[in-house]
N, C-alpha and C. Protein backbone atom coordinates (compact mmCIF):
# COMPACT_ATOMS: atom_id res chain seq x y z
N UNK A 1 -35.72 15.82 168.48
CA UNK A 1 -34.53 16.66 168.54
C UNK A 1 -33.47 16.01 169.40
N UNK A 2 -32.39 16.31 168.92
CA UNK A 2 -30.85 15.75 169.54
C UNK A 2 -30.87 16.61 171.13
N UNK A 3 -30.43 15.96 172.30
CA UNK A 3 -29.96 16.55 173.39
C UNK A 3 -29.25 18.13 173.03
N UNK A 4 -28.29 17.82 172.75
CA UNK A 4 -27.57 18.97 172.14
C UNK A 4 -28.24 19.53 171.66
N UNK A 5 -29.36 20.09 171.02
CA UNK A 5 -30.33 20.98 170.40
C UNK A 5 -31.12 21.60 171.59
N UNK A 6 -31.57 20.67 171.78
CA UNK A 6 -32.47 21.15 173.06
C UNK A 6 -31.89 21.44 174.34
N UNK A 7 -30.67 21.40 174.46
CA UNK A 7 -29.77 22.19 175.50
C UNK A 7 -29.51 23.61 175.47
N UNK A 8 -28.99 23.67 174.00
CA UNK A 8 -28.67 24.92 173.54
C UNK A 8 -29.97 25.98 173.48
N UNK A 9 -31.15 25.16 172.53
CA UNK A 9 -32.18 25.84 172.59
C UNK A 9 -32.70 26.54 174.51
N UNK A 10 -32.62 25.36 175.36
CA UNK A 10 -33.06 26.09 176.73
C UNK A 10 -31.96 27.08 177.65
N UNK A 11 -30.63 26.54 177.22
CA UNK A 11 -29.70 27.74 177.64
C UNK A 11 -29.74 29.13 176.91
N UNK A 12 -30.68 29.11 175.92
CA UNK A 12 -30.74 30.75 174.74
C UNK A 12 -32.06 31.30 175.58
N UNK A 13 -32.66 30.58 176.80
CA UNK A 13 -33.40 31.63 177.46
C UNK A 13 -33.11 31.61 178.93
N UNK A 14 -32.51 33.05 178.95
CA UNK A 14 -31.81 33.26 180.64
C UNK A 14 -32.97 33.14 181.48
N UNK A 15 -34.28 32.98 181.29
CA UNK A 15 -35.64 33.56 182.22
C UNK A 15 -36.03 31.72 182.64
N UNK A 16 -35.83 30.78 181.39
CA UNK A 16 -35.82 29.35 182.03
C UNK A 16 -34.86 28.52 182.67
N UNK A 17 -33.23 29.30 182.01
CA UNK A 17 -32.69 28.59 183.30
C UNK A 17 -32.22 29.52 184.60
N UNK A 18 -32.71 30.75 184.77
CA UNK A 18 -33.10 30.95 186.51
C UNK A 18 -34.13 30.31 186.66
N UNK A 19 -35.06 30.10 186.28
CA UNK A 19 -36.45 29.24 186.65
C UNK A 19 -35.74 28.02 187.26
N UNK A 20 -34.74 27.16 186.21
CA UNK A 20 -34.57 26.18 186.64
C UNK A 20 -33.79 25.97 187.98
N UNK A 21 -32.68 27.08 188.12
CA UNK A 21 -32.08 27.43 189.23
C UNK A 21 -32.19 27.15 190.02
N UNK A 22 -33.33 27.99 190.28
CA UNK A 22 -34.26 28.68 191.76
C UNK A 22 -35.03 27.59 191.99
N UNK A 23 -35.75 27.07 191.17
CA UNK A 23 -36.38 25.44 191.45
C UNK A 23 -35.08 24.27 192.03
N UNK A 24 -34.24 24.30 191.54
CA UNK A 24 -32.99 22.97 191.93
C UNK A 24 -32.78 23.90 193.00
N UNK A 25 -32.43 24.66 193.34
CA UNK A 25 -32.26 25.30 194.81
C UNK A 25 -33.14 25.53 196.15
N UNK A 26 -34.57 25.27 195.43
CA UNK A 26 -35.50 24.75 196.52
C UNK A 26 -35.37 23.75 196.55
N UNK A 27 -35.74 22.89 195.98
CA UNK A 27 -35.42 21.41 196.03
C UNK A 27 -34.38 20.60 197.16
N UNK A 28 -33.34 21.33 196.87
CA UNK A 28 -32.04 21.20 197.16
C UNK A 28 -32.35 21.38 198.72
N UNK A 29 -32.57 22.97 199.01
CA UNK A 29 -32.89 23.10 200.49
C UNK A 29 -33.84 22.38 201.14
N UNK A 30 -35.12 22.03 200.59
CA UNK A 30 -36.19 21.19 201.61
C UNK A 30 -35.92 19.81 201.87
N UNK A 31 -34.82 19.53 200.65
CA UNK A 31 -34.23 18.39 201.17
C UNK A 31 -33.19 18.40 202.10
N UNK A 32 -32.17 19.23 201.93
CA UNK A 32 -30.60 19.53 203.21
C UNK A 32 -32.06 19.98 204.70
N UNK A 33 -32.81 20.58 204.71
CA UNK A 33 -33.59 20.54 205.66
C UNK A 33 -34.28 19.03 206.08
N UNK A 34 -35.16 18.66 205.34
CA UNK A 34 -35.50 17.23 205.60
C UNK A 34 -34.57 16.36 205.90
N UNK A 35 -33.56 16.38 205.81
CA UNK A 35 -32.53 15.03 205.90
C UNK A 35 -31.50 15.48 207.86
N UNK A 36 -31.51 16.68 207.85
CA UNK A 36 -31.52 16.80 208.57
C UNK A 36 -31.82 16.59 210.18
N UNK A 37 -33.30 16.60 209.93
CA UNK A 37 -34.37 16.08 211.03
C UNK A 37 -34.76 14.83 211.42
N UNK A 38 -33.93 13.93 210.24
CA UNK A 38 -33.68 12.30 210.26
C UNK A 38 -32.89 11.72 210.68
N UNK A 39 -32.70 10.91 212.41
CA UNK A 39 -31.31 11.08 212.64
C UNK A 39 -30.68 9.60 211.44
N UNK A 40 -31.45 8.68 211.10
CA UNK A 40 -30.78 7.73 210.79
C UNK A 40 -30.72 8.06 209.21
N UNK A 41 -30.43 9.24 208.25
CA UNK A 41 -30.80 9.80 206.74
C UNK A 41 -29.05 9.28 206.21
N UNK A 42 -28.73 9.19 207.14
CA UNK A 42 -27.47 8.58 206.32
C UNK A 42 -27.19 6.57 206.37
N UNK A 43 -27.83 6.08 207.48
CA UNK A 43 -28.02 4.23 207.35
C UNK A 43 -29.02 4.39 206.02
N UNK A 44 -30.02 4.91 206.33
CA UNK A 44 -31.28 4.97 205.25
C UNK A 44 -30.84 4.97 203.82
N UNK A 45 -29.86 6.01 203.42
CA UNK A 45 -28.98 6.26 202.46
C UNK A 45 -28.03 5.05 201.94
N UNK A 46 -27.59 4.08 203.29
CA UNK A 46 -26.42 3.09 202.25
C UNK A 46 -27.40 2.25 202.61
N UNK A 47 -28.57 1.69 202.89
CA UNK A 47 -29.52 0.54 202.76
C UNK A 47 -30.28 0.69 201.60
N UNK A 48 -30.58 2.03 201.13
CA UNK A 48 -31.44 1.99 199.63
C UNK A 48 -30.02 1.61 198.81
N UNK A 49 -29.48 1.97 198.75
CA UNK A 49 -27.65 1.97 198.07
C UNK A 49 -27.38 0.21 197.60
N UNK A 50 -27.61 -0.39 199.17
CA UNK A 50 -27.47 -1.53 199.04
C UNK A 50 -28.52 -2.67 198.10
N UNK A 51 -29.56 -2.27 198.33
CA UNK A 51 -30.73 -2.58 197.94
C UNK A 51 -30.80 -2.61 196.15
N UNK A 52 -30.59 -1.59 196.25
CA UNK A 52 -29.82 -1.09 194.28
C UNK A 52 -29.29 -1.60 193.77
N UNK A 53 -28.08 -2.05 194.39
CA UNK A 53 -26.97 -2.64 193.97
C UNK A 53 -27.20 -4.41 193.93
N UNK A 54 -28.04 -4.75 194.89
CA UNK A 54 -28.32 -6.12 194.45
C UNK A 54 -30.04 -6.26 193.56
N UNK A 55 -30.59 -5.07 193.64
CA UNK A 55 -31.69 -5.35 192.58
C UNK A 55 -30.81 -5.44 190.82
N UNK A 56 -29.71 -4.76 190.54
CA UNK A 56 -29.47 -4.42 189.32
C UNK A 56 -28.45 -5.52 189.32
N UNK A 57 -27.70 -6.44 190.16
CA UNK A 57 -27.04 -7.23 190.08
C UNK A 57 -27.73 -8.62 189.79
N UNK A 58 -29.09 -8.24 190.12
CA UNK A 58 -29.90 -9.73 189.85
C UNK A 58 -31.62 -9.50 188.99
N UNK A 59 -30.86 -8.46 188.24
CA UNK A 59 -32.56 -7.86 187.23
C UNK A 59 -32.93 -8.84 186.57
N UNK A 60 -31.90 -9.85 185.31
CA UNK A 60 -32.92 -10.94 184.73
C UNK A 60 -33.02 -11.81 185.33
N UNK A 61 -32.75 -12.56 187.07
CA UNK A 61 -33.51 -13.12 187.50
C UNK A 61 -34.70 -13.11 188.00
N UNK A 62 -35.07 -11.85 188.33
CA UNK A 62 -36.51 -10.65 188.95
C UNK A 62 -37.23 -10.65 187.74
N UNK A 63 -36.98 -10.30 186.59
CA UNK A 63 -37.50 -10.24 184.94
C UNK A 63 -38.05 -11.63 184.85
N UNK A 64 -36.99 -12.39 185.31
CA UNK A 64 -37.62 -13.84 184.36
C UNK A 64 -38.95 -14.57 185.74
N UNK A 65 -38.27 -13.90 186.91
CA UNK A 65 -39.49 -14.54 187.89
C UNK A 65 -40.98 -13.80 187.31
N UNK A 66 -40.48 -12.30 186.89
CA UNK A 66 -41.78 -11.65 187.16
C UNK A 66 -42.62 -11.97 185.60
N UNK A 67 -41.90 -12.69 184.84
CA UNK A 67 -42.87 -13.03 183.52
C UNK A 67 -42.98 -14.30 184.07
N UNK A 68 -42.86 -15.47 184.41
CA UNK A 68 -43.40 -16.72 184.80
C UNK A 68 -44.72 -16.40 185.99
N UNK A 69 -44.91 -15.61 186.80
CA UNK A 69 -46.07 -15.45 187.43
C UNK A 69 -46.77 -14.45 187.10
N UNK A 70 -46.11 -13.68 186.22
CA UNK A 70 -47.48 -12.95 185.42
C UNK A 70 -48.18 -13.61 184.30
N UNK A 71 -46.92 -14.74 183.55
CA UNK A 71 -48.19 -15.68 182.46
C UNK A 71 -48.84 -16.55 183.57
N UNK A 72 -48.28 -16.77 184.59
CA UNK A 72 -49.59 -17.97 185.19
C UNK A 72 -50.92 -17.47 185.70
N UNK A 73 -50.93 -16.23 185.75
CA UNK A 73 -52.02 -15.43 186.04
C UNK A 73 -52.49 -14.90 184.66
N UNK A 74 -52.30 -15.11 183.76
CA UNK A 74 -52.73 -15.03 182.56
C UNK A 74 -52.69 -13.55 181.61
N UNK A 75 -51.53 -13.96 181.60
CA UNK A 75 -50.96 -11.91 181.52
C UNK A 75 -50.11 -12.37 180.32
N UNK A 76 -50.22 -11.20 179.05
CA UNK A 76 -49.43 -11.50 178.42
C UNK A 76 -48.25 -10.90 177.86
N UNK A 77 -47.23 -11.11 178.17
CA UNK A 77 -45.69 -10.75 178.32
C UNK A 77 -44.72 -10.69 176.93
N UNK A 78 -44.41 -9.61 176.79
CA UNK A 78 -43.27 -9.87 175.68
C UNK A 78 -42.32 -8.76 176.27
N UNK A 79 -40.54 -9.22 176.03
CA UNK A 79 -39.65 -8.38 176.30
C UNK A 79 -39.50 -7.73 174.93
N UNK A 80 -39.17 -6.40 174.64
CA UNK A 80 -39.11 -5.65 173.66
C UNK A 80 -37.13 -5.73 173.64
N UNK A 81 -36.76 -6.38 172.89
CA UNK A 81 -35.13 -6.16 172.55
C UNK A 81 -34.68 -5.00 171.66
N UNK A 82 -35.67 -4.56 170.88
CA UNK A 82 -34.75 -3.78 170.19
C UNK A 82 -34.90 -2.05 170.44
N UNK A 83 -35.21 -1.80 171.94
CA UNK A 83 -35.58 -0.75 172.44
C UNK A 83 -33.95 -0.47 172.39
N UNK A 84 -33.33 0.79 173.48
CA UNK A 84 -31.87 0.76 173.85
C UNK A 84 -31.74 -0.06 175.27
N UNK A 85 -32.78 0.12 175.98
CA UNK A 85 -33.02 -1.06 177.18
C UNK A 85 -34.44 -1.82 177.03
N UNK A 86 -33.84 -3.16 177.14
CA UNK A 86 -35.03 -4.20 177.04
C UNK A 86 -36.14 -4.14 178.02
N UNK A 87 -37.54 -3.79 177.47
CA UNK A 87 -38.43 -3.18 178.55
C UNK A 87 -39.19 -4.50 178.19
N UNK A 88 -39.87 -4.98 179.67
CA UNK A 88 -40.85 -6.39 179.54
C UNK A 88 -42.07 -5.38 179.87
N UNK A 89 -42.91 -5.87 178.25
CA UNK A 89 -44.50 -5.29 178.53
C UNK A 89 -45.14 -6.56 178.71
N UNK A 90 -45.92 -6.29 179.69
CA UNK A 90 -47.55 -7.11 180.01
C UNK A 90 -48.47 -6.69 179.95
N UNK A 91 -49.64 -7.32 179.58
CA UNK A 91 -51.20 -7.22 179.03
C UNK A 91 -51.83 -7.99 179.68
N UNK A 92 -53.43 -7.64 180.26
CA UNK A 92 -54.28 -8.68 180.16
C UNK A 92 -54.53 -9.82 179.59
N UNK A 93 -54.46 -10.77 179.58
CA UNK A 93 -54.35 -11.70 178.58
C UNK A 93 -55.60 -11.37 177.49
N UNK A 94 -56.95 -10.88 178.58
CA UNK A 94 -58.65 -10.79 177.66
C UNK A 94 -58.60 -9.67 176.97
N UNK A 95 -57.42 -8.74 176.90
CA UNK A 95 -57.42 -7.90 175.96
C UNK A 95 -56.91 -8.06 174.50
N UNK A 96 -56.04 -8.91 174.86
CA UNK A 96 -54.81 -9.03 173.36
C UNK A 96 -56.03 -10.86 172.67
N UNK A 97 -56.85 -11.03 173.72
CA UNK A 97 -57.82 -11.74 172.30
C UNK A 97 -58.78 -10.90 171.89
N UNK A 98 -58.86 -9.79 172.08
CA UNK A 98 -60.41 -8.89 171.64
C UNK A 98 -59.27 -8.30 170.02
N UNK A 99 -58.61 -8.02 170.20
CA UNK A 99 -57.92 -7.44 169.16
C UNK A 99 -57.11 -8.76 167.88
């Protein structure tokens, strides 16, 4: 089913989205509580930030390291291209000869 289907379908029951509500609103609070009690929750905040920003700035170099030492350990690797994002699967190598 299309997003749009299944939006509409869960907004046609008022009883799941207060469910969902009241859940994002706990959530919400144990975290504004937790972050709270952290004095450093905001450095913590632009160091994962930072961290992000140079993992996704340098993904097919991390991709291409992490298939060269997973075949040398004998793993077997294929990137899937025609997904909507290119996902790299690995295998045992002793599995994909039993099959």
């Amino acid at each position: 089913m299309k997003h749009q289907v299944l939006t509409k379908k869960f907004l046609g029951s008022k009883e799941r989205v207060n469910w969902h509500n009241q859940a994002l609103l706990h959530v919400r609070f144990k975290r504004d509580n937790t972050t709270q009690k952290i004095r450093e929750w905001e450095e913590l905040r632009e160091i994962a930030s930072q961290i992000k920003l140079h993992v996704l700035s340098n993904i097919k170099k991390y991709v291409e390291q992490f298939y060269i030492n997973a075949t040398k350990k004998w793993i077997y690797c294929t990137l899937c291209k025609g997904c909507r994002r290119a996902q790299l699967y690995c295998v045992p190598n002793f599995i994909t000869k039993q099959h």
